[in-house]
N, C-alpha and C. Protein backbone atom coordinates (compact mmCIF):
# COMPACT_ATOMS: atom_id res chain seq x y z
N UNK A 1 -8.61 -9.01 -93.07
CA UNK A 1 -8.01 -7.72 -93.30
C UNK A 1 -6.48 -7.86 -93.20
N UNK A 2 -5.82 -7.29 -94.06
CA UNK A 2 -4.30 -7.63 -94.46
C UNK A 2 -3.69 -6.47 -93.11
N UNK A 3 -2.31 -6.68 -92.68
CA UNK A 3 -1.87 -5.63 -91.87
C UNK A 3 -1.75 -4.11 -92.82
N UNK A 4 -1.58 -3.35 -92.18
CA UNK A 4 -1.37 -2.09 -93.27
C UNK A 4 -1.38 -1.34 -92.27
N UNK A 5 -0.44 0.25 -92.53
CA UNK A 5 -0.15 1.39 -91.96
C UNK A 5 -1.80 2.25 -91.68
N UNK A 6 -1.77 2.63 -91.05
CA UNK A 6 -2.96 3.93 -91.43
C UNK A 6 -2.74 5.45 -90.75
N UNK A 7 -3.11 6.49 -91.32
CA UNK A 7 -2.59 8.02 -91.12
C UNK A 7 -4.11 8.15 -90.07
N UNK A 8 -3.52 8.97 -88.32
CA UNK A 8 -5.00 9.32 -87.82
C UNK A 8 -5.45 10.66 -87.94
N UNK A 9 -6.01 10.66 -87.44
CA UNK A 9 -6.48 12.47 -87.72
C UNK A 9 -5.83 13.34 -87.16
N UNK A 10 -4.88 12.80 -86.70
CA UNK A 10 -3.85 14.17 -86.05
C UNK A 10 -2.48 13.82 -87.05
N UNK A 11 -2.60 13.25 -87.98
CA UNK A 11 -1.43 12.72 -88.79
C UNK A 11 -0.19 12.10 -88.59
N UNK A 12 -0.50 11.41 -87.47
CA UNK A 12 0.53 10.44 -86.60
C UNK A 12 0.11 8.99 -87.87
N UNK A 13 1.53 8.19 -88.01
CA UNK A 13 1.39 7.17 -89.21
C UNK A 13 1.45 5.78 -88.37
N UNK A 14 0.14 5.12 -88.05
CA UNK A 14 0.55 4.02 -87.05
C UNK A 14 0.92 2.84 -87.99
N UNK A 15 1.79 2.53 -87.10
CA UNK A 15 2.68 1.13 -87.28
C UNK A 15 1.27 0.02 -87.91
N UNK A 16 1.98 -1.04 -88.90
CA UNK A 16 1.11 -2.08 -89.46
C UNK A 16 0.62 -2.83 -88.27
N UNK A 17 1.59 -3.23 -87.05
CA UNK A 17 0.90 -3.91 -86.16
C UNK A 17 -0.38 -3.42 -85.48
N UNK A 18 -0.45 -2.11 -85.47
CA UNK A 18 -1.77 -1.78 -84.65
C UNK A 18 -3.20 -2.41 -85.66
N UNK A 19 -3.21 -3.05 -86.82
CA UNK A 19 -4.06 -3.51 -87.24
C UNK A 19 -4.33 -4.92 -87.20
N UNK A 20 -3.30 -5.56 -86.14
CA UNK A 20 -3.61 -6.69 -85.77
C UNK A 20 -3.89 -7.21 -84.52
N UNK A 21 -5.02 -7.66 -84.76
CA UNK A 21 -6.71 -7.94 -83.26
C UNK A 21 -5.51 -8.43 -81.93
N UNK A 22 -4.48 -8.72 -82.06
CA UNK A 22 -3.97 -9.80 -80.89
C UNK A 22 -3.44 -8.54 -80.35
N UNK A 23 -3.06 -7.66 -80.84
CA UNK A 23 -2.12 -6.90 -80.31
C UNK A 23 -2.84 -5.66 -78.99
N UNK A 24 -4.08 -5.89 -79.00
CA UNK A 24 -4.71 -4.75 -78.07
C UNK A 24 -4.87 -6.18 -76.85
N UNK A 25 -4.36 -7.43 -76.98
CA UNK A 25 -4.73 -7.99 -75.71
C UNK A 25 -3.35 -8.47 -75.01
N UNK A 26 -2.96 -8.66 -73.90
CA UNK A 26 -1.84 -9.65 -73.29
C UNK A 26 -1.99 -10.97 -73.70
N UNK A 27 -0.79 -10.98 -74.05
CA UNK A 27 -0.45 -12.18 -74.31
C UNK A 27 0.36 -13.21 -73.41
N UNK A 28 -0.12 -14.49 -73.24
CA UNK A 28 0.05 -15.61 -72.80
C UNK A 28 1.20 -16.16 -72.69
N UNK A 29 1.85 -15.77 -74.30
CA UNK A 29 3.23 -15.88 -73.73
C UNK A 29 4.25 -15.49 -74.04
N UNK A 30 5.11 -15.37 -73.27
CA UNK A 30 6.39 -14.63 -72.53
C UNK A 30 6.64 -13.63 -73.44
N UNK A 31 7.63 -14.50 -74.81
CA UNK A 31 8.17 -14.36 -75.86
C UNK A 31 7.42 -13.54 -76.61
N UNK A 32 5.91 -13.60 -77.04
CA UNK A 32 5.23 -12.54 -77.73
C UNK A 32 4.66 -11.59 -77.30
N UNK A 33 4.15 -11.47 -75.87
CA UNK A 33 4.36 -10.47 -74.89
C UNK A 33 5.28 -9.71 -74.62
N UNK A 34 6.72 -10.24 -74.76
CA UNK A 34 7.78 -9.20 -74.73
C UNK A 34 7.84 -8.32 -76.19
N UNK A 35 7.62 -9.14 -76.65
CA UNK A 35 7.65 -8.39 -78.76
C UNK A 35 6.67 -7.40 -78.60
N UNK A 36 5.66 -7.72 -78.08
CA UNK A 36 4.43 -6.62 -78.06
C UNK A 36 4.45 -5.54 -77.70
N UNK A 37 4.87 -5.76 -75.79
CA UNK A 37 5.19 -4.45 -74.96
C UNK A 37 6.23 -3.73 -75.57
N UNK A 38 7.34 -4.30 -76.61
CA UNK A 38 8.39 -3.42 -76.95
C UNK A 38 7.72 -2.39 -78.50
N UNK A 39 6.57 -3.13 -79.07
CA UNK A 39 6.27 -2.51 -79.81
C UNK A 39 5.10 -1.13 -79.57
N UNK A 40 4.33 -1.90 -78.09
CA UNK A 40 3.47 -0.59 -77.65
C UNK A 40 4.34 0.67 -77.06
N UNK A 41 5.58 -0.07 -76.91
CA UNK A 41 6.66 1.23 -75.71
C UNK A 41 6.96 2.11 -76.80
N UNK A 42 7.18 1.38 -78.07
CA UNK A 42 7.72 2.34 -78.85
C UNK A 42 6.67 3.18 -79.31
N UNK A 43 5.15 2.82 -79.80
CA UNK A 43 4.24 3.39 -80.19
C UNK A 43 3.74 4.81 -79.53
N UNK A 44 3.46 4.28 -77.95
CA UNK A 44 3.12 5.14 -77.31
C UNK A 44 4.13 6.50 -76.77
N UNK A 45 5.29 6.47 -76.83
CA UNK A 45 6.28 7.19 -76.92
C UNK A 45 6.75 7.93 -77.88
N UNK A 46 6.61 7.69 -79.16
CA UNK A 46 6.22 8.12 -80.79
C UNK A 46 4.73 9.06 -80.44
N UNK A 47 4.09 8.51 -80.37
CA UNK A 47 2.64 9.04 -80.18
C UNK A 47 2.34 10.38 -79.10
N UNK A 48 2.94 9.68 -77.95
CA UNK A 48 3.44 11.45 -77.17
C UNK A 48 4.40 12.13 -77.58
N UNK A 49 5.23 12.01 -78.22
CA UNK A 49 6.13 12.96 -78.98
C UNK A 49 5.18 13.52 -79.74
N UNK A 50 4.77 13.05 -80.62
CA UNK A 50 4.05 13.83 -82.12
C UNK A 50 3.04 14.77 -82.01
N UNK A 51 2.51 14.28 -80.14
CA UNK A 51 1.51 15.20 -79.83
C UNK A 51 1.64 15.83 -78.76
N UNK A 52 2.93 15.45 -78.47
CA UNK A 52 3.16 16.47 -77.07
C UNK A 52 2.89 15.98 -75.94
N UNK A 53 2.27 14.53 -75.71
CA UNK A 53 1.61 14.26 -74.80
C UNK A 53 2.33 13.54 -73.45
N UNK A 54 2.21 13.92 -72.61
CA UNK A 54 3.28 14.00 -71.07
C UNK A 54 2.35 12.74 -70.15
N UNK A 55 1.80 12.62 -70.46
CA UNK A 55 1.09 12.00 -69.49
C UNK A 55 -0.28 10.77 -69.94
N UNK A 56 -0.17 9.43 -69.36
CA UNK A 56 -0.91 8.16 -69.79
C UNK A 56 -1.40 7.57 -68.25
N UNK A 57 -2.91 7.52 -68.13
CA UNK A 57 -3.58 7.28 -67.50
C UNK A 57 -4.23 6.20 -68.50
N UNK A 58 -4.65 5.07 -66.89
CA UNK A 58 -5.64 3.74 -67.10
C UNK A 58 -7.27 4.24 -67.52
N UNK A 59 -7.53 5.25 -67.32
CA UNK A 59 -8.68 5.82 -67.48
C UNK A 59 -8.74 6.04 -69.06
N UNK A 60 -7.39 6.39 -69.55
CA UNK A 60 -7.13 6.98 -70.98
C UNK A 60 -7.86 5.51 -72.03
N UNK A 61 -7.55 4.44 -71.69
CA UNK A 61 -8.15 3.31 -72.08
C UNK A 61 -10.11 3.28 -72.43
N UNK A 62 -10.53 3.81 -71.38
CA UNK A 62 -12.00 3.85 -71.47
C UNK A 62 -12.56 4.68 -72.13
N UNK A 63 -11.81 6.26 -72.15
CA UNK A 63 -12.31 7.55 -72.57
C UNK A 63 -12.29 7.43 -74.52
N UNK A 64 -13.40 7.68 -74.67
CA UNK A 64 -13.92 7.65 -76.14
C UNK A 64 -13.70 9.15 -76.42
N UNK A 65 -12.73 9.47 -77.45
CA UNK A 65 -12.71 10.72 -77.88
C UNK A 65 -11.40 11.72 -77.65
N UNK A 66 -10.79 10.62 -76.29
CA UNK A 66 -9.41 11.51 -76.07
C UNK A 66 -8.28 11.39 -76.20
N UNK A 67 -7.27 12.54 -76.26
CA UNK A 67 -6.32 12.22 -76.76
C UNK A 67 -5.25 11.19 -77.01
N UNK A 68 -5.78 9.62 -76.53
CA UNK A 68 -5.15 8.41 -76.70
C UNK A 68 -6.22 7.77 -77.36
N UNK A 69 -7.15 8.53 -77.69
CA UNK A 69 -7.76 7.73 -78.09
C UNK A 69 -7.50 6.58 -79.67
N UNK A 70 -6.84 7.89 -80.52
CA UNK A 70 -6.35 6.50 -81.92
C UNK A 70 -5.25 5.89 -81.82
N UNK A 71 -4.29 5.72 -80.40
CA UNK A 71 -3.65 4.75 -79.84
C UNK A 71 -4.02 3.73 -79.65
N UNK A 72 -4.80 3.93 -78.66
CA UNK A 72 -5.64 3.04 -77.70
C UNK A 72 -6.75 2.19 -78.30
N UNK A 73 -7.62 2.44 -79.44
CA UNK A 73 -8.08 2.00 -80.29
C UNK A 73 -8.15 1.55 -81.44
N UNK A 74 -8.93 0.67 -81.90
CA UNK A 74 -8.58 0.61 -83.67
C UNK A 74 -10.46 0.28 -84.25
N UNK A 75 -10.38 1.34 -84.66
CA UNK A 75 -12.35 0.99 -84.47
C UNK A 75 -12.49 0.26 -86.27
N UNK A 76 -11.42 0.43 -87.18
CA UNK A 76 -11.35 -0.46 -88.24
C UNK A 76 -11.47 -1.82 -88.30
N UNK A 77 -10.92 -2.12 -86.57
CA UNK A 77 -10.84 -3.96 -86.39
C UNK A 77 -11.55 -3.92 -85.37
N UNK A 78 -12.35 -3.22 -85.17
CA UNK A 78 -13.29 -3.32 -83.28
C UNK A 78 -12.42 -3.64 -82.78
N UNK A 79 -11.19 -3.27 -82.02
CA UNK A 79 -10.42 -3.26 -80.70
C UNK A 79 -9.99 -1.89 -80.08
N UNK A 80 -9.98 -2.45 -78.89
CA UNK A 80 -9.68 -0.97 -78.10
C UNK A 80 -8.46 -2.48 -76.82
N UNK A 81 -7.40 -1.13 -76.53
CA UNK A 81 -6.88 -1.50 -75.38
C UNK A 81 -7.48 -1.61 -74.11
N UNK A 82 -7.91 -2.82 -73.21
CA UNK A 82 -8.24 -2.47 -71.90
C UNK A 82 -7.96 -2.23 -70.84
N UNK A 83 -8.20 -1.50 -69.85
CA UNK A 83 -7.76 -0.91 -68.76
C UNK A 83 -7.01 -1.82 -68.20
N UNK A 84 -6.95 -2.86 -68.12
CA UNK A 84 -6.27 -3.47 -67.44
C UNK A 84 -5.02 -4.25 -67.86
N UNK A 85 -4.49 -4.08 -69.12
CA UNK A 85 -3.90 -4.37 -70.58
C UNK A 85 -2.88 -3.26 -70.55
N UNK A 86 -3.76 -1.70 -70.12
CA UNK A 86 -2.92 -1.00 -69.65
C UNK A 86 -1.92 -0.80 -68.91
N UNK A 87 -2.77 -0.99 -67.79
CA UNK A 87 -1.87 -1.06 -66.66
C UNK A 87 -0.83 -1.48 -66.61
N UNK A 88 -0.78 -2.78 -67.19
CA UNK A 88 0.40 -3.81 -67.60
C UNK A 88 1.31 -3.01 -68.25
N UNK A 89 0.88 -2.40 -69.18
CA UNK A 89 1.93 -1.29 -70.31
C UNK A 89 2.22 -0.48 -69.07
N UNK A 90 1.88 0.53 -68.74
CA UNK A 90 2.23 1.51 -67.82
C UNK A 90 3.19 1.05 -66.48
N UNK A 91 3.22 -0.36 -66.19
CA UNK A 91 3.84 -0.88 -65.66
C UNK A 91 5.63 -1.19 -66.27
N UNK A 92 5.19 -1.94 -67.69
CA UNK A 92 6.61 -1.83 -68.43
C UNK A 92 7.59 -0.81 -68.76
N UNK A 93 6.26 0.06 -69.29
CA UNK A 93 6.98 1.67 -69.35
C UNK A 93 8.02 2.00 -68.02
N UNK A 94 7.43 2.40 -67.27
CA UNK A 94 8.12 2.62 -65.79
C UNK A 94 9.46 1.31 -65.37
N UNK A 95 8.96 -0.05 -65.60
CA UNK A 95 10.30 -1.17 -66.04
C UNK A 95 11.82 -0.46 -66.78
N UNK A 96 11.39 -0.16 -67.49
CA UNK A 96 11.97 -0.02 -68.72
C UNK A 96 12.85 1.70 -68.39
N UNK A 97 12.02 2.32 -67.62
CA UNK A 97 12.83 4.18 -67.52
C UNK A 97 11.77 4.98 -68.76
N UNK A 98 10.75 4.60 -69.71
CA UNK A 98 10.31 4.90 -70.15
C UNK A 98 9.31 5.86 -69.46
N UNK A 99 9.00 6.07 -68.61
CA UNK A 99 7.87 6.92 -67.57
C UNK A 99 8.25 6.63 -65.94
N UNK A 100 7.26 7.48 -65.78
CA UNK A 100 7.67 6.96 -64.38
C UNK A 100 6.42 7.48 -62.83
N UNK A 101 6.02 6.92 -62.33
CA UNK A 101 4.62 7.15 -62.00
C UNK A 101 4.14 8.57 -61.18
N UNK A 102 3.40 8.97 -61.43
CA UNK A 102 2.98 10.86 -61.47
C UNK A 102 1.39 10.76 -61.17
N UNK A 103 0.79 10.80 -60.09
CA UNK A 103 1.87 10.90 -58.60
C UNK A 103 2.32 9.85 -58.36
N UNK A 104 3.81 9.62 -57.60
CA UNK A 104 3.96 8.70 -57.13
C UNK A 104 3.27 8.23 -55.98
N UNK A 105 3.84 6.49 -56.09
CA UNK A 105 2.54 5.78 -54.44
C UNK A 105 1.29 5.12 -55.13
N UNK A 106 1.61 5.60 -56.87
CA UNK A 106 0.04 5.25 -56.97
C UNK A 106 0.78 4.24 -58.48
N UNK A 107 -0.38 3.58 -59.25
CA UNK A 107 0.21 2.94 -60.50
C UNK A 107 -0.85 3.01 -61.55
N UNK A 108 -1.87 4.14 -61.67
CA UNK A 108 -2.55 4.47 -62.59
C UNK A 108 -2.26 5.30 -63.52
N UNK A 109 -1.46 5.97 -62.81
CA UNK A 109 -0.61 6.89 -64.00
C UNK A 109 0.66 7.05 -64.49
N UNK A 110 0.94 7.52 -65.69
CA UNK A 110 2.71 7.72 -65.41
C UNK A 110 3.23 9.15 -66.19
N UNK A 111 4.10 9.93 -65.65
CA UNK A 111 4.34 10.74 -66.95
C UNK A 111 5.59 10.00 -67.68
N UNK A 112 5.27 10.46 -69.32
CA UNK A 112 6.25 9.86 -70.01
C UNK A 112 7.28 10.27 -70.55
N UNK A 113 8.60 9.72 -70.25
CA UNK A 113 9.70 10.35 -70.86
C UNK A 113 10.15 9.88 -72.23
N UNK A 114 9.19 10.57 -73.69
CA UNK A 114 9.82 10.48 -74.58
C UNK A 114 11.00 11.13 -75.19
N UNK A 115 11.42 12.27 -73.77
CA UNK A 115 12.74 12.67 -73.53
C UNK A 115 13.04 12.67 -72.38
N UNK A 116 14.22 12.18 -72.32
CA UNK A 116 14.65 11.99 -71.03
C UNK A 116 15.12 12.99 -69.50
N UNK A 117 14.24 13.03 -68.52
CA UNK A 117 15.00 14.05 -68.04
C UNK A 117 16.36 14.89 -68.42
N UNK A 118 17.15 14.03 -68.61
CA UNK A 118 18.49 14.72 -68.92
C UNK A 118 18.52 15.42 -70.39
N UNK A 119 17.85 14.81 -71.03
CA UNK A 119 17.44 15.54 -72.59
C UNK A 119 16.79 16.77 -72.87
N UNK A 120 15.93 16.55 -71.60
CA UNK A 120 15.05 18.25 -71.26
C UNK A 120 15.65 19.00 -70.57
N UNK A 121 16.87 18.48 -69.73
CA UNK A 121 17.90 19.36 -68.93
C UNK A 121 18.79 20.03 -70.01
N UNK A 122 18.72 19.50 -70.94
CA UNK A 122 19.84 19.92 -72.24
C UNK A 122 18.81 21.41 -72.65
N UNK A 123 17.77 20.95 -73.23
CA UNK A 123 16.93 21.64 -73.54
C UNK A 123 16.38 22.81 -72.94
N UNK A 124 16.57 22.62 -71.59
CA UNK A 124 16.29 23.48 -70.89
C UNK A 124 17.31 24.36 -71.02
N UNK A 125 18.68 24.29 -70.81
CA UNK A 125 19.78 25.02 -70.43
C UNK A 125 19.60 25.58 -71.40
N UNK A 126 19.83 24.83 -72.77
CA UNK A 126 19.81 25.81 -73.96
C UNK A 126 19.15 26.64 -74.38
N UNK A 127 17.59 26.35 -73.94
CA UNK A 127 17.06 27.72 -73.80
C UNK A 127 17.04 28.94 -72.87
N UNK A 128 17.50 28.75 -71.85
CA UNK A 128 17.96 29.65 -71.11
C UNK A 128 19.30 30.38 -71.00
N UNK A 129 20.24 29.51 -71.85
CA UNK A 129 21.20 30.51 -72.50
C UNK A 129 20.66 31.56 -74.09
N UNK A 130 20.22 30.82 -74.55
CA UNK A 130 19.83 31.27 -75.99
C UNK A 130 19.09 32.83 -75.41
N UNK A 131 17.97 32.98 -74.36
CA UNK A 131 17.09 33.61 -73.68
C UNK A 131 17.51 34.96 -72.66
N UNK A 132 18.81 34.36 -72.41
CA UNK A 132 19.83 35.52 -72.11
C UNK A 132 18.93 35.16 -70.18
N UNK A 133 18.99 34.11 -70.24
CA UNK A 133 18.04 33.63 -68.90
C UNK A 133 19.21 32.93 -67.78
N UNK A 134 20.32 33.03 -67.64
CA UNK A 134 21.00 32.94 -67.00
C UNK A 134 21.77 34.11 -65.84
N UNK A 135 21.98 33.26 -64.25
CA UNK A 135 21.91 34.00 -63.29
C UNK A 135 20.69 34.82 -62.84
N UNK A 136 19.29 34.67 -63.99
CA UNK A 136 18.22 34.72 -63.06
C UNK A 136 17.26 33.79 -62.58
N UNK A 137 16.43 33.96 -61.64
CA UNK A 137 15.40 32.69 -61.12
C UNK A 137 14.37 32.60 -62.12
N UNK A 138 13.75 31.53 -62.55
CA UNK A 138 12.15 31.69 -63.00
C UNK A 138 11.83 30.77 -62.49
N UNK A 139 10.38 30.72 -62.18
CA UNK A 139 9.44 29.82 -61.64
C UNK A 139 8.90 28.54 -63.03
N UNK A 140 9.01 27.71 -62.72
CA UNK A 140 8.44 26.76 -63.73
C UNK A 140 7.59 27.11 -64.31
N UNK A 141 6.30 27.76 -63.78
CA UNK A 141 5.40 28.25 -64.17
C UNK A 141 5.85 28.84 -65.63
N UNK A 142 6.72 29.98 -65.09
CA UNK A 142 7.24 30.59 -66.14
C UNK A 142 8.16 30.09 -67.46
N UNK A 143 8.35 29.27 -66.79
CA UNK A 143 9.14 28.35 -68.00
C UNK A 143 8.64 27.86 -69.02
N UNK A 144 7.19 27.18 -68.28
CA UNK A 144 6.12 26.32 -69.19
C UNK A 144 5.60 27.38 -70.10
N UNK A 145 5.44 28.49 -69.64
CA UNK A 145 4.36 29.03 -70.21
C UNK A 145 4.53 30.49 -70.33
N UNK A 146 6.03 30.22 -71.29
CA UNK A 146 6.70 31.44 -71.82
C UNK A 146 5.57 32.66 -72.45
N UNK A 147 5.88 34.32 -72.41
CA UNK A 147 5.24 34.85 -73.52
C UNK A 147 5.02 34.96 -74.73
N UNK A 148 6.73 34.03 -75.36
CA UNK A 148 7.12 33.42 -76.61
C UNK A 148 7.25 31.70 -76.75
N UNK A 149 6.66 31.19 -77.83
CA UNK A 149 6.27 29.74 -77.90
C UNK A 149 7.79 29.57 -78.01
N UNK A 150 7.87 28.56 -77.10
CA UNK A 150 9.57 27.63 -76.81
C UNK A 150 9.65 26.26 -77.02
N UNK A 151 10.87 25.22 -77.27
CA UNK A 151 10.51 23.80 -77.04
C UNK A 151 10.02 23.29 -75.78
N UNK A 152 10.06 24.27 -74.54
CA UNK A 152 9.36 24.16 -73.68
C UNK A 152 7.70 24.30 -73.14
N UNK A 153 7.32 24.97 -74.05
CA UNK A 153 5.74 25.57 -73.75
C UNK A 153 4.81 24.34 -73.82
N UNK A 154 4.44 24.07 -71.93
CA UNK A 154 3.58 23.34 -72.04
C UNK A 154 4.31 22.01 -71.57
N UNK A 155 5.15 22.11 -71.20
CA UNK A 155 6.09 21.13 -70.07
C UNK A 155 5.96 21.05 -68.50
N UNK A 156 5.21 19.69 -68.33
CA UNK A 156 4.63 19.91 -66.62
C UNK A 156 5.66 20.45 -66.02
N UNK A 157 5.29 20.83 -64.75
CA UNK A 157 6.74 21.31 -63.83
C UNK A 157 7.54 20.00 -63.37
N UNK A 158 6.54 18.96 -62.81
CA UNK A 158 6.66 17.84 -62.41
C UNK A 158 8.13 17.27 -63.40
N UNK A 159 8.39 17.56 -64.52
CA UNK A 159 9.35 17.53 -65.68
C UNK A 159 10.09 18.39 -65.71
N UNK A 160 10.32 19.30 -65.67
CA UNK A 160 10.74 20.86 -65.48
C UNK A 160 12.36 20.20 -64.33
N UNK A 161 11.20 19.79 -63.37
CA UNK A 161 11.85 19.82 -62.04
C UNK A 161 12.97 18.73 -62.13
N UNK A 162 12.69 17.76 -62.59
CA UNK A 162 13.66 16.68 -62.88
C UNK A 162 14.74 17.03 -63.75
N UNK A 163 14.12 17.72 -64.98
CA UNK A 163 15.19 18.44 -65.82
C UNK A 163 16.37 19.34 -64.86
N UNK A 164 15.55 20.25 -63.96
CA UNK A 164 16.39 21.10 -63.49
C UNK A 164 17.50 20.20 -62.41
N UNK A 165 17.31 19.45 -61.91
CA UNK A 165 17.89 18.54 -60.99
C UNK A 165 18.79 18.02 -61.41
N UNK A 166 18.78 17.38 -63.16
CA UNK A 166 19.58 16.94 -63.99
C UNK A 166 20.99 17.85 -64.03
N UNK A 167 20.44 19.22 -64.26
CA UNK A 167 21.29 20.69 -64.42
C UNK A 167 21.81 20.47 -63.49
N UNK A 168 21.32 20.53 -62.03
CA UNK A 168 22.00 20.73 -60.78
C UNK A 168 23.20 19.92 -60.32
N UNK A 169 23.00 18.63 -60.64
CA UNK A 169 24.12 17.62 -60.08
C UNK A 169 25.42 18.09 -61.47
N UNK A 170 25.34 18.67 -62.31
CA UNK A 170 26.48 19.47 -63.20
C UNK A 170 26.65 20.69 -63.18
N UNK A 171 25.98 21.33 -62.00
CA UNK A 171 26.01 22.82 -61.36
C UNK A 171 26.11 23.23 -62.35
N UNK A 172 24.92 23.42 -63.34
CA UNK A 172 24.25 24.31 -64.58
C UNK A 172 22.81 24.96 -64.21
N UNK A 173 22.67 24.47 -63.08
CA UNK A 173 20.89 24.95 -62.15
C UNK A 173 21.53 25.04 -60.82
N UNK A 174 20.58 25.69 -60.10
CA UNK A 174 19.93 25.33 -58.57
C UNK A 174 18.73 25.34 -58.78
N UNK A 175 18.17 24.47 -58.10
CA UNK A 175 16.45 24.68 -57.72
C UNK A 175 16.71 25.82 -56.18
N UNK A 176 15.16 26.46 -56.37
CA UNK A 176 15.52 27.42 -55.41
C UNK A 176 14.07 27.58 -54.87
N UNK A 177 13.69 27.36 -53.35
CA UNK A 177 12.55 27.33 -52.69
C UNK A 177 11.91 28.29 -52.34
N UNK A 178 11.04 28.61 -52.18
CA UNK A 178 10.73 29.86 -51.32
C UNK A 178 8.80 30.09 -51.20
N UNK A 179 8.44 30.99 -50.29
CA UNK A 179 7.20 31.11 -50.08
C UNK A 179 5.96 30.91 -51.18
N UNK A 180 6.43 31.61 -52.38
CA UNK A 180 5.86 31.67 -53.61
C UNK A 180 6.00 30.37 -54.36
N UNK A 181 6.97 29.20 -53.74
CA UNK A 181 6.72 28.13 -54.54
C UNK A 181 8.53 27.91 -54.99
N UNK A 182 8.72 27.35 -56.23
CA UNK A 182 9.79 26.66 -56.34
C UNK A 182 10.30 27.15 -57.64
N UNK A 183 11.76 27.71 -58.18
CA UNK A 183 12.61 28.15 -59.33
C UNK A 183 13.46 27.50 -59.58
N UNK A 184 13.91 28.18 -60.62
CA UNK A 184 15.68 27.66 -61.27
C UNK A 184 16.61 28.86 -60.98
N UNK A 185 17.40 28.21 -61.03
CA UNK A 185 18.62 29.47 -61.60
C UNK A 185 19.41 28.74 -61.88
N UNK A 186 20.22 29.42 -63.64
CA UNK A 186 20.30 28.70 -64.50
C UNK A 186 22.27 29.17 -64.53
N UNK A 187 23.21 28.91 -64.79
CA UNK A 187 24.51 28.64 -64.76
C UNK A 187 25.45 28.68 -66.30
N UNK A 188 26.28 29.31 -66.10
CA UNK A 188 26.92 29.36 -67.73
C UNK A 188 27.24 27.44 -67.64
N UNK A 189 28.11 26.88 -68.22
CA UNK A 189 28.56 25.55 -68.35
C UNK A 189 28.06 24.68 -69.37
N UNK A 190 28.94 23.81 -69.22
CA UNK A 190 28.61 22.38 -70.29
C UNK A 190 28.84 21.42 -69.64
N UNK A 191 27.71 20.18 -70.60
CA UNK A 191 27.85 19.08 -69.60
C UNK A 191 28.93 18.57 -69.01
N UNK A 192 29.09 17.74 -68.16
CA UNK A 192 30.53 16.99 -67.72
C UNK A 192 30.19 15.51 -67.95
């Protein structure tokens, strides 16, 4: 079978390499192992962008049917990534600033930054100026899961929070604590 592109059912266009058998295993050595991991970092980061997807678990490897699944697989060439193949990736990712492990303490999971905290701090601000959301608090909650669909809707807090932290050290946020849990409050300004 020749390499070639293929469109999946969510209309993500995978790269020609995912049709070649070597590429769902570690490799032996160094040099094509590094070529690889730079081509899965990019894949899988493409791939949560296109679908929104925040978060890559070792489990995601085994699960038939879910949303990593036409990543993680190639049932045209019988290969699937293995859990432990993973790990290795989820390991580079986090190397690299590409993710970073959620919960921390642990190394099965990671959430992924196919934007960068500071990119979602941008994002954030700007929607909360655009929103007329400045000088008041909202709860992440509320952030994620506006009454109007935002570039935010559906952004862990776990992300939220880093974003807002981003804001904070350019005093464009405070995070703000309290009984009910944890907010923003959001600041006129531009970056510095």
């Amino acid at each position: 079978m020749a390499l070639s592109t293929h469109r999946t059912a969510s209309g993500y266009l995978l790269p020609s390499i995912h049709s070649f058998p070597p590429f769902f295993t570690q490799q032996k050595n160094v040099a094509t192992q590094a070529t690889s991991t730079a081509h899965w970092t990019r894949l899988v980061l493409s791939y949560a962008r296109h679908r929104r997807l925040f978060f890559l678990r070792a489990e995601d490897a085994e699960k038939t049917g879910g949303e990593w699944d036409e990543v993680l697989r190639n049932e045209r060439i019988n290969r699937r990534v293995p859990p432990e193949y993973l790990l290795f990736l989820l390991e580079a990712l986090v190397a690299k600033n590409a993710a970073a492990y959620e919960p921390a303490k642990q190394t099965r999971a990671v959430l992924l930054y196919w934007r960068t905290p500071e990119e979602w701090g941008e994002v954030l601000h700007e929607w909360a100026t655009a929103t007329g959301q400045l000088n008041t608090i909202l709860t992440f909650y509320e952030i994620a899961d506006p009454p109007v669909a935002s570039p935010l809707s559906g952004v862990p807090a776990v992300l939220l929070r880093r974003a807002a932290a981003c804001l904070a050290r350019t005093a464009r946020a405070q995070i703000i604590g309290g009984a009910d849990g944890e907010g923003v409050r959001f600041f006129a300004g531009s970056p510095r």
